[in-house]
Protein backbone atom coordinates (compact mmCIF):
# COMPACT_ATOMS: atom_id res chain seq x y z
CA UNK A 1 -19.37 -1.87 32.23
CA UNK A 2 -20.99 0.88 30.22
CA UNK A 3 -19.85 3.32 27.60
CA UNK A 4 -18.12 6.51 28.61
CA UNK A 5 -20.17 8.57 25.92
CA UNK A 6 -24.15 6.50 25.75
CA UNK A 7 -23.82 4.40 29.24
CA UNK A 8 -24.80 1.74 27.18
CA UNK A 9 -23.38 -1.46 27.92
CA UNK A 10 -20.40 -2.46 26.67
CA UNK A 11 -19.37 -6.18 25.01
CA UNK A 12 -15.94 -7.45 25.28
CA UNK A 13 -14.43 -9.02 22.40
CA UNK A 14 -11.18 -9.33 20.32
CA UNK A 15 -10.06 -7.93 17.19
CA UNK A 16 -7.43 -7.83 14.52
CA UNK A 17 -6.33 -3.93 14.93
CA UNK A 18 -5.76 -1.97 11.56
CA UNK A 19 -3.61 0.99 11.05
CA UNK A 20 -2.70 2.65 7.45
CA UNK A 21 0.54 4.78 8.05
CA UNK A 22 2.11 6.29 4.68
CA UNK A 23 -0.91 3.90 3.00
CA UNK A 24 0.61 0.79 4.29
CA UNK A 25 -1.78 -1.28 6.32
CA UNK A 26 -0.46 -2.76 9.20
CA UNK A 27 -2.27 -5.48 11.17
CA UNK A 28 -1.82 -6.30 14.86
CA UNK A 29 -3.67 -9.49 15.12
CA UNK A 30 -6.07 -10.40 19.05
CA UNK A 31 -6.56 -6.88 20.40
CA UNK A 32 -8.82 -7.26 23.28
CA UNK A 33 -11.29 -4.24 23.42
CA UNK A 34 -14.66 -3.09 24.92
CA UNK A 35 -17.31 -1.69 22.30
CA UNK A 36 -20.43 -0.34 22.14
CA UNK A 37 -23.03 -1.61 19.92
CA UNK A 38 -25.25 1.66 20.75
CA UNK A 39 -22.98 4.03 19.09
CA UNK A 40 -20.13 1.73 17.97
CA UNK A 41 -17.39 3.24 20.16
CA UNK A 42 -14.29 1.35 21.10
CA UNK A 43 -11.90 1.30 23.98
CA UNK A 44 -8.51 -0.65 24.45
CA UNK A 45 -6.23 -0.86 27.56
CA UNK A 46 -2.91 1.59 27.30
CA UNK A 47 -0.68 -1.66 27.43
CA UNK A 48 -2.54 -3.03 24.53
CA UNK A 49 -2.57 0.73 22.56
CA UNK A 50 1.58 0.42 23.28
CA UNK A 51 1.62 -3.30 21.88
CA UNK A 52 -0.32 -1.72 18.47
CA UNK A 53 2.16 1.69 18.84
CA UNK A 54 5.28 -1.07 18.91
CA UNK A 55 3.98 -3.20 16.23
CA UNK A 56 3.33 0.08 14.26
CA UNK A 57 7.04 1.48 15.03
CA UNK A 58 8.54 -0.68 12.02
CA UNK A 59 6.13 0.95 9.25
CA UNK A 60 7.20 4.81 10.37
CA UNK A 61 9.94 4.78 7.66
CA UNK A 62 8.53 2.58 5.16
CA UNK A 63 6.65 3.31 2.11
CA UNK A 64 5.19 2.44 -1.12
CA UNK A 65 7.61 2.18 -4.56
CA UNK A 66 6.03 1.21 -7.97
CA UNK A 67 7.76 -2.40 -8.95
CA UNK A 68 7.78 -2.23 -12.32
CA UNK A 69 7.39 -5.99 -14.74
CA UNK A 70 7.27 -4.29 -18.24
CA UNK A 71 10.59 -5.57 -19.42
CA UNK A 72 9.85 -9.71 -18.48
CA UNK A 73 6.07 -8.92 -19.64
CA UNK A 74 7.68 -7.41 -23.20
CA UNK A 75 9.92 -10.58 -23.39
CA UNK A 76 7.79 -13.03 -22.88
CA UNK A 77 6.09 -11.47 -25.72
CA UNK A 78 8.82 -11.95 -27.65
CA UNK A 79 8.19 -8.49 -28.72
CA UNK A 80 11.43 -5.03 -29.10
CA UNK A 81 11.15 -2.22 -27.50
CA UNK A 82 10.67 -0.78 -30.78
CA UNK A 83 7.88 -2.53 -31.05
CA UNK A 84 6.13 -1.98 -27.98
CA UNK A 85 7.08 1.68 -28.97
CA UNK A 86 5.20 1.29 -32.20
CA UNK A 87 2.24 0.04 -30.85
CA UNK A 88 1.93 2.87 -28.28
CA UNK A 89 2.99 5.83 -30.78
CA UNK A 90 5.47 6.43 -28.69
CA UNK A 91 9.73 6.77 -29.41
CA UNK A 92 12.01 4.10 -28.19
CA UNK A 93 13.28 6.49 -25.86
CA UNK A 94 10.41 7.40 -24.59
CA UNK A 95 9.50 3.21 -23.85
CA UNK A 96 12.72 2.94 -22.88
CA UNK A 97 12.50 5.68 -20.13
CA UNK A 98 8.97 4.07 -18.65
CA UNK A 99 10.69 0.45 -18.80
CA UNK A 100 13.49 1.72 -16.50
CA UNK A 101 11.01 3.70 -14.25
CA UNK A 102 12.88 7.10 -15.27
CA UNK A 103 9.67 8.08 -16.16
CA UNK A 104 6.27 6.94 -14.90
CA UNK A 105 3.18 7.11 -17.76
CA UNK A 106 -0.23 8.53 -16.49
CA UNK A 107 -2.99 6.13 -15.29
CA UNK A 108 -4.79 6.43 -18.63
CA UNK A 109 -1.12 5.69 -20.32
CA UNK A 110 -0.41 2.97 -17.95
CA UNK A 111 -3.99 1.51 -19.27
CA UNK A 112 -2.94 1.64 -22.91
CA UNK A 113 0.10 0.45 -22.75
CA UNK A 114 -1.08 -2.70 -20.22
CA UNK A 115 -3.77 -2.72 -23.84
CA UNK A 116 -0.82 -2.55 -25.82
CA UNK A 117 0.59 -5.99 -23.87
CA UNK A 118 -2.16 -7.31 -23.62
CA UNK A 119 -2.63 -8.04 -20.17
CA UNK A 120 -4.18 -6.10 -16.91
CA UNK A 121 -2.04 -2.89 -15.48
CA UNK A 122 -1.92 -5.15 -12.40
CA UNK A 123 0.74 -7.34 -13.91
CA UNK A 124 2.87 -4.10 -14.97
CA UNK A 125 2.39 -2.27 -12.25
CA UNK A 126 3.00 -3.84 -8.22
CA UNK A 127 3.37 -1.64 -5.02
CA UNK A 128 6.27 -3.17 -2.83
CA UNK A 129 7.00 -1.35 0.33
CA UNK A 130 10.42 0.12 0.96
CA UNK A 131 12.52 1.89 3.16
CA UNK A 132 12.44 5.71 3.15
CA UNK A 133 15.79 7.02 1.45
CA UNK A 134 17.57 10.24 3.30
CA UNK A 135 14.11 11.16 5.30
CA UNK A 136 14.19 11.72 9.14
CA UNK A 137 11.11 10.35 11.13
CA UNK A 138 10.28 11.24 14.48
CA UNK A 139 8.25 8.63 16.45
CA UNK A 140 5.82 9.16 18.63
CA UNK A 141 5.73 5.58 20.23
CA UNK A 142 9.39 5.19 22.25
């Protein structure tokens, strides 16, 4: 078979599909589709594009939320909020507020204060995906 836009010919092959919908990648694993290796484009049976569109459907009214580890981190520090305050020049309200996720510090802020615990902004700061509060979402796949 050749390609509908270089009539080159076409290889058969299977791949893991990707999708990123509201930044969440979603993976639907042996997709069986026909590319070109002339100028790389790819085809896929409709039943197969409805198996990705289903296994999409779930992620429509999902996204990302910051999970938030400054409180264990802080503990197991043995260290106050006063003094995690101190360290950052910041008021214990102010800590307080970012340690409950009332308020959310800058990147550059987040970096300090990951400095100020010693440890990487990675172990403050995890995305968990969650379910979209009070939004409506129309679906294209039915």
């Amino acid at each position: 078979m050749s390609c509908y836009k270089c009539d080159a010919e076409v290889v058969n092959k299977t791949i893991d599909w990707v999708s990123y919908i509201n930044g969440i990648k979603v993976v639907t694993p042996d997709i069986p589709v026909e590319e070109c290796p002339n100028c790389g484009e790819i085809t896929i049976d409709s039943k197969d594009s409805e198996t990705i569109c289903q296994n999409n459907k779930g992620f429509y009214d999902k996204e990302f939320s910051l999970d938030i580890h400054l409180k264990e981190i802080r503990e197991k520090l043995g260290l106050t909020q006063e003094e995690v305050a101190k360290r950052m020049g910041w008021t214990k309200q102010r800590y307080n507020a970012v340690e409950k996720n009332k308020s959310v510090p800058s990147v550059l802020l987040a970096l300090k204060l990951a400095n100020a615990l010693e440890c990487d902004v990675n172990e403050i700061y995890k995305l968990k995906v969650v379910s979209k509060r009070h939004k409506k979402i129309l679906l294209e796949c039915q």
